[in-house]
Protein backbone atom coordinates (compact mmCIF):
# COMPACT_ATOMS: atom_id res chain seq x y z
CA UNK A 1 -13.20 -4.39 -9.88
CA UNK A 2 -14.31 -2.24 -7.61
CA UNK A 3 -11.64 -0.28 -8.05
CA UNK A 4 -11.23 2.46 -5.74
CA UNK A 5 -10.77 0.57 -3.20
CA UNK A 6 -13.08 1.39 -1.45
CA UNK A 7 -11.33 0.35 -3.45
CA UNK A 8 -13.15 -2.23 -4.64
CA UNK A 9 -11.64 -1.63 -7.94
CA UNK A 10 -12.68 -1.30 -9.72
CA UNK A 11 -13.43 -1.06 -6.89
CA UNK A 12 -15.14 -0.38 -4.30
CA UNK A 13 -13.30 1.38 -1.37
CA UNK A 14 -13.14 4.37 0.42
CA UNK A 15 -12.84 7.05 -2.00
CA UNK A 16 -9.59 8.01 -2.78
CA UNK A 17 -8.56 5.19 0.02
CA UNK A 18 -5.64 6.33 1.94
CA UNK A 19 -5.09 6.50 5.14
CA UNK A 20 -5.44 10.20 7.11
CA UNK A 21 -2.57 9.16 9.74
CA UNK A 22 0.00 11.83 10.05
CA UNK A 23 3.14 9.89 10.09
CA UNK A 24 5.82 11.88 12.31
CA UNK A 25 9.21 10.80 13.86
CA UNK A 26 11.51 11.08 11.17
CA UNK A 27 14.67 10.03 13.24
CA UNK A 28 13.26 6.35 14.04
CA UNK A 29 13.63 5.91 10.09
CA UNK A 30 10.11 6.50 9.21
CA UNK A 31 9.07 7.92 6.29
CA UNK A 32 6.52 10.93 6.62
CA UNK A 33 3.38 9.99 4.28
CA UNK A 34 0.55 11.20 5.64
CA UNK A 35 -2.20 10.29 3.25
CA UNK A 36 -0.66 6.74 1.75
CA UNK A 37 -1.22 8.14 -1.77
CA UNK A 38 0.90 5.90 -3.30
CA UNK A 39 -2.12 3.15 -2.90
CA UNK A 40 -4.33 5.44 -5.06
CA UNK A 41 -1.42 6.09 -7.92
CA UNK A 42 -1.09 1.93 -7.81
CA UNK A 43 -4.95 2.25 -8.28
CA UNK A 44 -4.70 4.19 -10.73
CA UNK A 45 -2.07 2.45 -12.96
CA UNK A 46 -4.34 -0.33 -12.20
CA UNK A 47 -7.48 1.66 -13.90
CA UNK A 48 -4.81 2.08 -16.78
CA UNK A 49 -4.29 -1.53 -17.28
CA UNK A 50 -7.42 -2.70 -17.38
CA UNK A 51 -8.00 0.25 -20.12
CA UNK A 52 -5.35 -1.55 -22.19
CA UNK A 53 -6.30 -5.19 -21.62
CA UNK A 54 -9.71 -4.23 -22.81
CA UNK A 55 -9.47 -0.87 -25.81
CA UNK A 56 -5.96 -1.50 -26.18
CA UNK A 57 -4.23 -3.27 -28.72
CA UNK A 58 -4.45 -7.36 -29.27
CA UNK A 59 -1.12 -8.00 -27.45
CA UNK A 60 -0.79 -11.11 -30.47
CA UNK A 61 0.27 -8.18 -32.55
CA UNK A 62 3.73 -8.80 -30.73
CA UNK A 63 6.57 -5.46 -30.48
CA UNK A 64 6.96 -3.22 -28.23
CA UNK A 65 3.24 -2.36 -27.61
CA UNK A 66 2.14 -5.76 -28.11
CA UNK A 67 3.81 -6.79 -25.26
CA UNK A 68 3.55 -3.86 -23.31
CA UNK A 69 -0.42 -4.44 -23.81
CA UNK A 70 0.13 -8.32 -22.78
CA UNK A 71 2.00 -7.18 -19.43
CA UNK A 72 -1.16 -5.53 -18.36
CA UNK A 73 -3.24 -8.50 -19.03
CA UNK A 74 -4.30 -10.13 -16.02
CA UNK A 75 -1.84 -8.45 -14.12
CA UNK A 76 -3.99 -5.05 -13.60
CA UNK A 77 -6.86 -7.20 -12.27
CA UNK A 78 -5.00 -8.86 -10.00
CA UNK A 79 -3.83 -5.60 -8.47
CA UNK A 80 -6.98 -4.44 -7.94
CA UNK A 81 -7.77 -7.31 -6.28
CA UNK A 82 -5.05 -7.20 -4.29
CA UNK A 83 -5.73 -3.52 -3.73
CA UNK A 84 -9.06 -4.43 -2.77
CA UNK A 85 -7.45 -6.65 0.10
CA UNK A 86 -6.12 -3.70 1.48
CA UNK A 87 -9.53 -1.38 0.81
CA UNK A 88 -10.97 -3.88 3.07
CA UNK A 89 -8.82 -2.84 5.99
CA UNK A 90 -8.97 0.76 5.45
CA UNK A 91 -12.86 0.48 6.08
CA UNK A 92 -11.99 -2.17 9.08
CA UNK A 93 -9.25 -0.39 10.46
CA UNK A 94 -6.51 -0.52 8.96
CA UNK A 95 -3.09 -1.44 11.55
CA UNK A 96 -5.87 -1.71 14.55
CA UNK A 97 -9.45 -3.40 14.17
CA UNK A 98 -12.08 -1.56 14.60
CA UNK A 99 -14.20 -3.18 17.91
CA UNK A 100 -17.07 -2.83 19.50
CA UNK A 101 -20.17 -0.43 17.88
CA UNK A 102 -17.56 0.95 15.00
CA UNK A 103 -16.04 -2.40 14.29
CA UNK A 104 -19.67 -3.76 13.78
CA UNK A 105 -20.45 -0.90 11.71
CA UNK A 106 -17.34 -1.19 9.88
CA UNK A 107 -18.55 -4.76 8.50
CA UNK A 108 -22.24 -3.56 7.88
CA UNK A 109 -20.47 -0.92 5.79
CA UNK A 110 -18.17 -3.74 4.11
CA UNK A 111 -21.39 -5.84 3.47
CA UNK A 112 -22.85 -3.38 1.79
CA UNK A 113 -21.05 -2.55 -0.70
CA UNK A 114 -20.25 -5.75 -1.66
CA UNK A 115 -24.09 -6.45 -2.48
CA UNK A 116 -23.84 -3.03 -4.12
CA UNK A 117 -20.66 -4.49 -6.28
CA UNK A 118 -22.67 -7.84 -6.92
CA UNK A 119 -25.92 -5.43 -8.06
CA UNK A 120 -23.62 -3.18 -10.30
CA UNK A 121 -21.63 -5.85 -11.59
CA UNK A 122 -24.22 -8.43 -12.82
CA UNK A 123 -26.49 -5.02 -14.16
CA UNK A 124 -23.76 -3.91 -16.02
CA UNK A 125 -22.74 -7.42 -17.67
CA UNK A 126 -26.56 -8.39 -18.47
CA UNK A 127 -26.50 -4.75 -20.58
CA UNK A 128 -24.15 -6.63 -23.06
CA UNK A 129 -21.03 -5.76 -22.82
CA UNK A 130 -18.27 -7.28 -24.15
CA UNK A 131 -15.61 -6.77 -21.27
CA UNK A 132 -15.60 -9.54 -18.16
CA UNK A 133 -17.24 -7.32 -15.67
CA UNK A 134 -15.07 -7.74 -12.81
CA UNK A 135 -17.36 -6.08 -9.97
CA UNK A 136 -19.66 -8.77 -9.02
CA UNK A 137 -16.71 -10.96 -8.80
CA UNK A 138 -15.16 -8.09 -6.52
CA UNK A 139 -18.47 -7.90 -4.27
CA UNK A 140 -18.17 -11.86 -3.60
CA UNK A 141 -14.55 -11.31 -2.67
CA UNK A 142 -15.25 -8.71 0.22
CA UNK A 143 -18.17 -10.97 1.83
CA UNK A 144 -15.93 -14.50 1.53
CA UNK A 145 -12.96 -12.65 3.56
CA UNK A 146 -14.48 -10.40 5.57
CA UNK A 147 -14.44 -13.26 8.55
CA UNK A 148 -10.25 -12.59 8.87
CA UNK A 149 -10.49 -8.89 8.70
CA UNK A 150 -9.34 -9.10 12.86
CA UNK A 151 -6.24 -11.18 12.07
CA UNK A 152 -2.63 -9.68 11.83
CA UNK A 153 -0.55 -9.73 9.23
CA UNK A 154 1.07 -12.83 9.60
CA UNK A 155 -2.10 -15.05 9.84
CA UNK A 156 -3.33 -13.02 6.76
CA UNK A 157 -0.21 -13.78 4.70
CA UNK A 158 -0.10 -17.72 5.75
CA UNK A 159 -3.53 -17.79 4.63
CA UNK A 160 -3.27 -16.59 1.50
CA UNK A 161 0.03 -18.34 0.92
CA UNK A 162 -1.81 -21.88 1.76
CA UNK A 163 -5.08 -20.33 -0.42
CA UNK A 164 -2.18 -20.14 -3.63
CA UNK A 165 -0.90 -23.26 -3.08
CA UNK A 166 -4.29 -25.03 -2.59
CA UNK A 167 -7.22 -23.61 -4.19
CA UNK A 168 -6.20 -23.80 -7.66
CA UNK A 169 -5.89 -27.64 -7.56
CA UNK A 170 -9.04 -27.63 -5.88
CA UNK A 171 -10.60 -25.45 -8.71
CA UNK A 172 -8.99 -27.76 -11.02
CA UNK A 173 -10.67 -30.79 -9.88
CA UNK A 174 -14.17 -29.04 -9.67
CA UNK A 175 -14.04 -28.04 -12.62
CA UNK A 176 -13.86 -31.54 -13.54
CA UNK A 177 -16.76 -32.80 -11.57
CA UNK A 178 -18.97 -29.92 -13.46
CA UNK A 179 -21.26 -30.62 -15.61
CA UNK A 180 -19.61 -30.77 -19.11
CA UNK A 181 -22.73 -28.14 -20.66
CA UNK A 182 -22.72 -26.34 -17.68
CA UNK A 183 -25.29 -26.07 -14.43
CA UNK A 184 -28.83 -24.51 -14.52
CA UNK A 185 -30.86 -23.43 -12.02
CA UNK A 186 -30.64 -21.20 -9.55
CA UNK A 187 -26.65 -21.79 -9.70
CA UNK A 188 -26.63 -20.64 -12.93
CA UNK A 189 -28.95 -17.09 -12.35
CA UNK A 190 -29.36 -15.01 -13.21
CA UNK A 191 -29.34 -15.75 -16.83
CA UNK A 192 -26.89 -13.72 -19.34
CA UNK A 193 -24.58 -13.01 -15.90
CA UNK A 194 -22.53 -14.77 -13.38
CA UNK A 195 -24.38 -16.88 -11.42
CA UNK A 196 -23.21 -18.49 -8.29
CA UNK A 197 -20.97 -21.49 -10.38
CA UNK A 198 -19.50 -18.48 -12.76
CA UNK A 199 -18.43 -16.54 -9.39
CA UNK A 200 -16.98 -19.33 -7.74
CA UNK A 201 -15.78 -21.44 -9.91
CA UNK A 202 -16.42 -21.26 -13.88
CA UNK A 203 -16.33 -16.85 -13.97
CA UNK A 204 -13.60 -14.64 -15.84
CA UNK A 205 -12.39 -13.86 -12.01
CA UNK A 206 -13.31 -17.04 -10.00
CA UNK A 207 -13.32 -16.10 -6.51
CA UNK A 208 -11.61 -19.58 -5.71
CA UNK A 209 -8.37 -18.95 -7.24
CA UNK A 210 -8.88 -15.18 -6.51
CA UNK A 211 -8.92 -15.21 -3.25
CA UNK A 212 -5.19 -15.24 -2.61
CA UNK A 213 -4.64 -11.86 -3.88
CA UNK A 214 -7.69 -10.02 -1.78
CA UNK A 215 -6.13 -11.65 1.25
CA UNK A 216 -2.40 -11.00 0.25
CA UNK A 217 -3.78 -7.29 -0.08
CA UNK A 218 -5.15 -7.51 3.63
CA UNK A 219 -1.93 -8.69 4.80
CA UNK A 220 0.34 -6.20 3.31
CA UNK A 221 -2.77 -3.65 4.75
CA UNK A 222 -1.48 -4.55 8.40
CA UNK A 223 1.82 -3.61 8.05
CA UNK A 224 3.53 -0.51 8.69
CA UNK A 225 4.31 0.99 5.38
CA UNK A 226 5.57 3.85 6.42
CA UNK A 227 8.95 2.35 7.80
CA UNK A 228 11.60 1.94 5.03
CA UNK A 229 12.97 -1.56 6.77
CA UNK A 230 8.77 -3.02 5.85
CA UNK A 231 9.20 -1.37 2.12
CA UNK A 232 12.48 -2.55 1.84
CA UNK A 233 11.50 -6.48 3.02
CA UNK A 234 8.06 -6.38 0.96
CA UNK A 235 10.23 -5.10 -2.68
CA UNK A 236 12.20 -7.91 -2.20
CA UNK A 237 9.35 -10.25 -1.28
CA UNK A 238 7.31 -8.91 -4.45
CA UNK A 239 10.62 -9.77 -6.70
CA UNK A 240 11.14 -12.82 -4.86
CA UNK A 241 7.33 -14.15 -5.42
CA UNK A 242 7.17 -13.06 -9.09
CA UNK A 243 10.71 -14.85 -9.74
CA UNK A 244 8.98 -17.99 -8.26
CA UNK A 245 5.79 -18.16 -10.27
CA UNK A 246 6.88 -16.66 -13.67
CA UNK A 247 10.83 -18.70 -13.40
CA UNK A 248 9.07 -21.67 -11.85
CA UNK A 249 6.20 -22.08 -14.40
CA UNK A 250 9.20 -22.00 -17.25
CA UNK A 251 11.27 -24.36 -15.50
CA UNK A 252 8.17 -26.65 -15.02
CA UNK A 253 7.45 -26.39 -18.68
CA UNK A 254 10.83 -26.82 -20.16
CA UNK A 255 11.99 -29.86 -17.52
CA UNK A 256 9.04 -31.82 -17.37
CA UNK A 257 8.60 -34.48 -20.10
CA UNK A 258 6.15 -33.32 -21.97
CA UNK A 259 4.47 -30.60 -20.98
CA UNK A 260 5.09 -28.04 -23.88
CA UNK A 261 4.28 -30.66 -26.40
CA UNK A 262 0.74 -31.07 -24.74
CA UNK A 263 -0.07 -27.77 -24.23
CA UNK A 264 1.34 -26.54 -27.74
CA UNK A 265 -1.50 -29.61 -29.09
CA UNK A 266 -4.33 -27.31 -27.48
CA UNK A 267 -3.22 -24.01 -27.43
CA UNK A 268 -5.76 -21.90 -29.60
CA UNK A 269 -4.46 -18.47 -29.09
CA UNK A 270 -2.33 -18.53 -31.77
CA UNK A 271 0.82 -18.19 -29.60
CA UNK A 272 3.61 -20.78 -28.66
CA UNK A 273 2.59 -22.67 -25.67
CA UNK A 274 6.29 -21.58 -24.77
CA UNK A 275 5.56 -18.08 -23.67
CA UNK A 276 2.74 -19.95 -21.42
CA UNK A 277 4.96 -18.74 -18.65
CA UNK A 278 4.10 -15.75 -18.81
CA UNK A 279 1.22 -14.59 -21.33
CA UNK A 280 -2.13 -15.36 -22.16
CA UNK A 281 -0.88 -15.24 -26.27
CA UNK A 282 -0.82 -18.76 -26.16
CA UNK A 283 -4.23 -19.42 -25.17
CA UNK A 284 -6.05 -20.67 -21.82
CA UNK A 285 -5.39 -23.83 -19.65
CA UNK A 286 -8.40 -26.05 -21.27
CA UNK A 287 -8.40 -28.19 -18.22
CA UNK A 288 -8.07 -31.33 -20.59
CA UNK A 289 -4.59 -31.97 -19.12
CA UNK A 290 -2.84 -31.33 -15.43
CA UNK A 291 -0.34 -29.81 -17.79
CA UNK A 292 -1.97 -26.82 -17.80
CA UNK A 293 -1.19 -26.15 -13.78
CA UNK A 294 2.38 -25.67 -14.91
CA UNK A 295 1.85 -22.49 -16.61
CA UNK A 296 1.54 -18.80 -15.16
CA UNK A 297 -0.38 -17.08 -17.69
CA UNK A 298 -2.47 -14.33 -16.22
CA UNK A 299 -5.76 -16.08 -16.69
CA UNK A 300 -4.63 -19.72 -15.79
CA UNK A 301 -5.98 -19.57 -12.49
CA UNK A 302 -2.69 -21.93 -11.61
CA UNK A 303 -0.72 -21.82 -8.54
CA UNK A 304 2.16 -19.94 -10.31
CA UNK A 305 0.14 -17.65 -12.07
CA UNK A 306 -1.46 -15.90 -8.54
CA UNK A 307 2.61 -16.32 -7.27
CA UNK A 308 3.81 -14.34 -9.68
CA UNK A 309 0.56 -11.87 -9.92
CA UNK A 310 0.38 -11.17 -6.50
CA UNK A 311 4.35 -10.36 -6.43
CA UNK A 312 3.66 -8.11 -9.15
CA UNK A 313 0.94 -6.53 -6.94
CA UNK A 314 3.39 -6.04 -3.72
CA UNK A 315 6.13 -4.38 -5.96
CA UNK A 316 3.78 -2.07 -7.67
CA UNK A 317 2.37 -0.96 -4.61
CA UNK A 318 5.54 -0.72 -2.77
CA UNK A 319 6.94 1.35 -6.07
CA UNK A 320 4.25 3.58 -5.82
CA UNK A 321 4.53 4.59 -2.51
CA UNK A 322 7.94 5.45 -2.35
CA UNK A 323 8.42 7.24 -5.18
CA UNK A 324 5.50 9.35 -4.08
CA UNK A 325 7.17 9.82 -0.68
CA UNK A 326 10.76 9.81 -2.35
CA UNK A 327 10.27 12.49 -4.83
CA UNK A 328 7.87 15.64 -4.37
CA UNK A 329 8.19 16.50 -8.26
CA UNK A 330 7.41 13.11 -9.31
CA UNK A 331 4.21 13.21 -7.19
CA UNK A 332 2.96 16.52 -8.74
CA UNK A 333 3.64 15.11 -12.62
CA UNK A 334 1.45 11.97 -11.27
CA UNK A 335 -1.30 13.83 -9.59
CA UNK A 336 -3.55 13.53 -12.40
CA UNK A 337 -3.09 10.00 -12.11
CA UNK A 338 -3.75 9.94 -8.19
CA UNK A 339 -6.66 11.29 -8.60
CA UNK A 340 -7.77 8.62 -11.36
CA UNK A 341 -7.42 5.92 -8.35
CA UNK A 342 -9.30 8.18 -5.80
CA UNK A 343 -12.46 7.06 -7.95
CA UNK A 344 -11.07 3.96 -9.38
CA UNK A 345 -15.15 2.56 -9.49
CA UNK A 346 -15.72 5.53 -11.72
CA UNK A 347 -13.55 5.44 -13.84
CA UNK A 348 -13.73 1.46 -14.22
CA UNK A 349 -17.67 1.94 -14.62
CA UNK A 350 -16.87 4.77 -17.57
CA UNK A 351 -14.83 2.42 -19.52
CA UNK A 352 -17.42 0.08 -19.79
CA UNK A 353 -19.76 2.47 -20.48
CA UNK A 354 -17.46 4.24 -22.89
CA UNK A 355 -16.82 0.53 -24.53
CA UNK A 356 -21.03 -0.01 -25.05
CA UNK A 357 -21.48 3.80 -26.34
CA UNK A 358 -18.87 3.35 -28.95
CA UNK A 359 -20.15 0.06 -29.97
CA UNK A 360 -16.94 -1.40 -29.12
CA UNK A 361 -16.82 -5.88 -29.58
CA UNK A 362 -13.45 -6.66 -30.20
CA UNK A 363 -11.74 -6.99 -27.04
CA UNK A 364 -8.71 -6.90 -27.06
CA UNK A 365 -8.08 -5.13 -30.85
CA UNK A 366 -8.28 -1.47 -30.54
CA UNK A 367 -5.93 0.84 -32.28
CA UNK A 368 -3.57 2.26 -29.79
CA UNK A 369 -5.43 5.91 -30.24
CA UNK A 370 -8.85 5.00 -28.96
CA UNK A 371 -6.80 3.21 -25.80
CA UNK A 372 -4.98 6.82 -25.00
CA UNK A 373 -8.34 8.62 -26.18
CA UNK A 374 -9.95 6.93 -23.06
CA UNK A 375 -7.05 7.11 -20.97
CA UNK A 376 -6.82 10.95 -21.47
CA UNK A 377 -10.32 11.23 -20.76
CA UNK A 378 -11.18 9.57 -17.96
CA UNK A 379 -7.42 11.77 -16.59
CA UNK A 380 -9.26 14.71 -17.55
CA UNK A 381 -12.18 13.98 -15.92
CA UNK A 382 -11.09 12.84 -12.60
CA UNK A 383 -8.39 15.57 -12.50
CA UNK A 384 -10.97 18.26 -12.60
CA UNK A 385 -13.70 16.55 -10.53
CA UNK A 386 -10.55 16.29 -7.39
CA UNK A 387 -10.25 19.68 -7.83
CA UNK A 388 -13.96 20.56 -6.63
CA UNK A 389 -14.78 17.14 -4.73
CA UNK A 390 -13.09 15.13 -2.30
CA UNK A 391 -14.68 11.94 -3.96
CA UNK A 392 -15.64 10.55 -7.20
CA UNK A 393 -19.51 10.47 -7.86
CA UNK A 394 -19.88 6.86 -7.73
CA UNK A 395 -17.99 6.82 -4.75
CA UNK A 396 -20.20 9.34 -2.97
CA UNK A 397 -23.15 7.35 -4.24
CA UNK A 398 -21.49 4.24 -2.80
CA UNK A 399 -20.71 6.08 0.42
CA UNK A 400 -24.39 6.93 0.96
CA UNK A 401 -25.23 3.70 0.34
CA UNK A 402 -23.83 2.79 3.10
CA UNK A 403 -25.12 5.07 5.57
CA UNK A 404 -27.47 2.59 6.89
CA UNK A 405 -24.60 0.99 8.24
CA UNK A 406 -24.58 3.85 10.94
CA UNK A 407 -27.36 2.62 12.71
CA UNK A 408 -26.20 -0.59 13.53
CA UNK A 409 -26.08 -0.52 17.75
């Protein structure tokens, strides 16, 4: 996921991707942030949650951390895609386009690192690794919606509220037309990775029914964030658009004829196809039945499931940044994890890493320790790396990477 958003999260963003604008005029009822740090602690709880959806315990397990494990199931990728939305606009300009010579090299900058995603991504899933590599799938992202990155915020959010609506029948249907063993080819390369199909279409993360949240993420970029009125409207727009995919997908299920019956016939995750509403437990959508565009499962790739992700996504973010701005003490006991989203890439990349060393293949299934063993180390880590460098070393890599960017006229 590119994380950092550079944020690409796991991304790939600016390092530690906040904003430097001092924010000043406290008595037209803005709220001083500075550095909007509360994107990197979202980052970072992001980084978490993809820890637990992938060392932490099988969330079938059921209790207290069996659900707490299912909540960050799909959920933490989406925010990071969401989050990548709004990396997008830091390196763009983030209220104000960049134009002329910087916004051009703004976009080389942007295109770059998305083929530096794709590269990283599709090396690290042909190594073997168990985990859905999100990263190439994050690199496809930036170069599909890096066309609107001059649009305000309301274009931006129409867009990806037509995009949630849309796209996933759309992705249902070509699904359908697919080939039933799959394409070959050059759509299908390279081989062992996500090939053009898998990233559009077939993938862990298709960039189809993705989409909505990397655009959402630009939208919510544009706004001004430091003004408690925009906070106060976006909270209640999170709750609002999590209330409609999560209570609409269980109102679909329970009141149309049917439709738990069906799904209950295929479900293979061991689950009732009655918490389909809300957790992958159950199983997947198998696309044998329009049934399955009812549900809002984390990995249904349905029109309620991105509804209710991406208003998790807004009231995470807008959580994060006011308590951070809210409450000085709070934002010293969550440095640590601040500085975990600062190099969100990193830290995603050393999971996976961590996951191949150990010889880790059941995913999810983990005992809780080895989830909090990697949490505490990659905390560690990036806690005493901040204190010496201003980014993480895959984001200064990344950053150079892009310094051919600079010579674009």
């Amino acid at each position: 996921m590119t994380q950092n958003a550079d944020h690409t999260a796991p991304t790939a963003a600016p390092p530690g991707a906040a904003e430097n604008t001092q924010s000043k005029a406290p008595e037209t009822g803005r709220v001083p942030v500075g550095r909007l740090i509360g994107v990197d602690l979202a980052r970072g709880f992001a980084v978490f949650g993809m820890y637990a959806a992938h060392v932490g315990p099988d969330p079938s397990r059921g209790g207290f951390i069996g659900n707490v494990m299912d909540l960050a199931h799909g959920r933490a990728s989406a925010l990071f895609a969401f989050l990548a939305g709004f990396s997008i606009m830091l390196m763009t300009g983030r209220r104000t386009p960049k134009t002329g010579r910087a916004g051009r090299q703004a976009v080389a900058k942007v295109v770059i690192r998305a083929l530096v995603l794709l590269a990283l991504g599709t090396a690290l899933t042909l190594s073997g690794t168990p985990v859905e590599v999100i990263l190439a799938f994050y690199g496809l992202y930036f170069l599909i919606v890096l066309p609107l990155y001059r649009l305000r915020a309301l274009p931006l959010a129409l867009i990806a509220a037509g995009s949630a609506l849309v796209l996933p029948q759309v992705l249902y249907v070509i699904q359908h037309a697919l080939p039933a063993d799959g394409v070959e080819g050059v759509w299908a390369w390279p081989a062992g990775a996500d090939g053009i199909v898998s990233l559009l279409f077939t993938g862990s993360y298709p960039a189809l029914t993705w989409i909505p949240f990397v655009v959402a993420g630009m939208a919510v970029a544009r706004l001004d964030l430091a003004a408690g009125v925009v906070r106060i409207r976006l909270a209640l727009t999170g709750v609002g658009l999590a209330v409609l995919g999560y209570g609409g997908s269980w109102l679909a299920l329970h009141l149309v004829p049917g439709a738990l019956t069906t799904l209950s016939a295929g479900a293979w995750g061991g689950g009732s196809a009655a918490s389909a509403w809300w957790s992958d437990t159950w199983g997947y959508p198998d696309g044998s039945t329009p049934m399955g565009l009812l549900v809002a499962s984390p990995h249904s790739e349905t029109t309620f499931s991105v509804l209710g992700n991406v208003g998790v996504a807004v009231a995470v973010l807008v959580a994060c940044l006011a308590a951070v701005d809210a409450f000085p003490g709070f934002h010293r006991l969550v440095r640590p994890v601040i500085a975990v989203g600062s190099m969100s890439l990193t830290a995603y990349v050393f999971h996976i890493v961590g996951i191949h060393f150990l010889g880790i293949e059941e995913l999810p299934g983990s005992p809780l320790h080895v989830l909090l063993g990697f949490i505490v180390a990659v905390t560690v880590f990036a806690s005493l790396w901040s204190r010496f460098f201003r980014r993480g070393p895959l984001e200064w890599l990344l950053g150079k990477a892009t310094k051919p960017a600079e010579l674009v006229r």
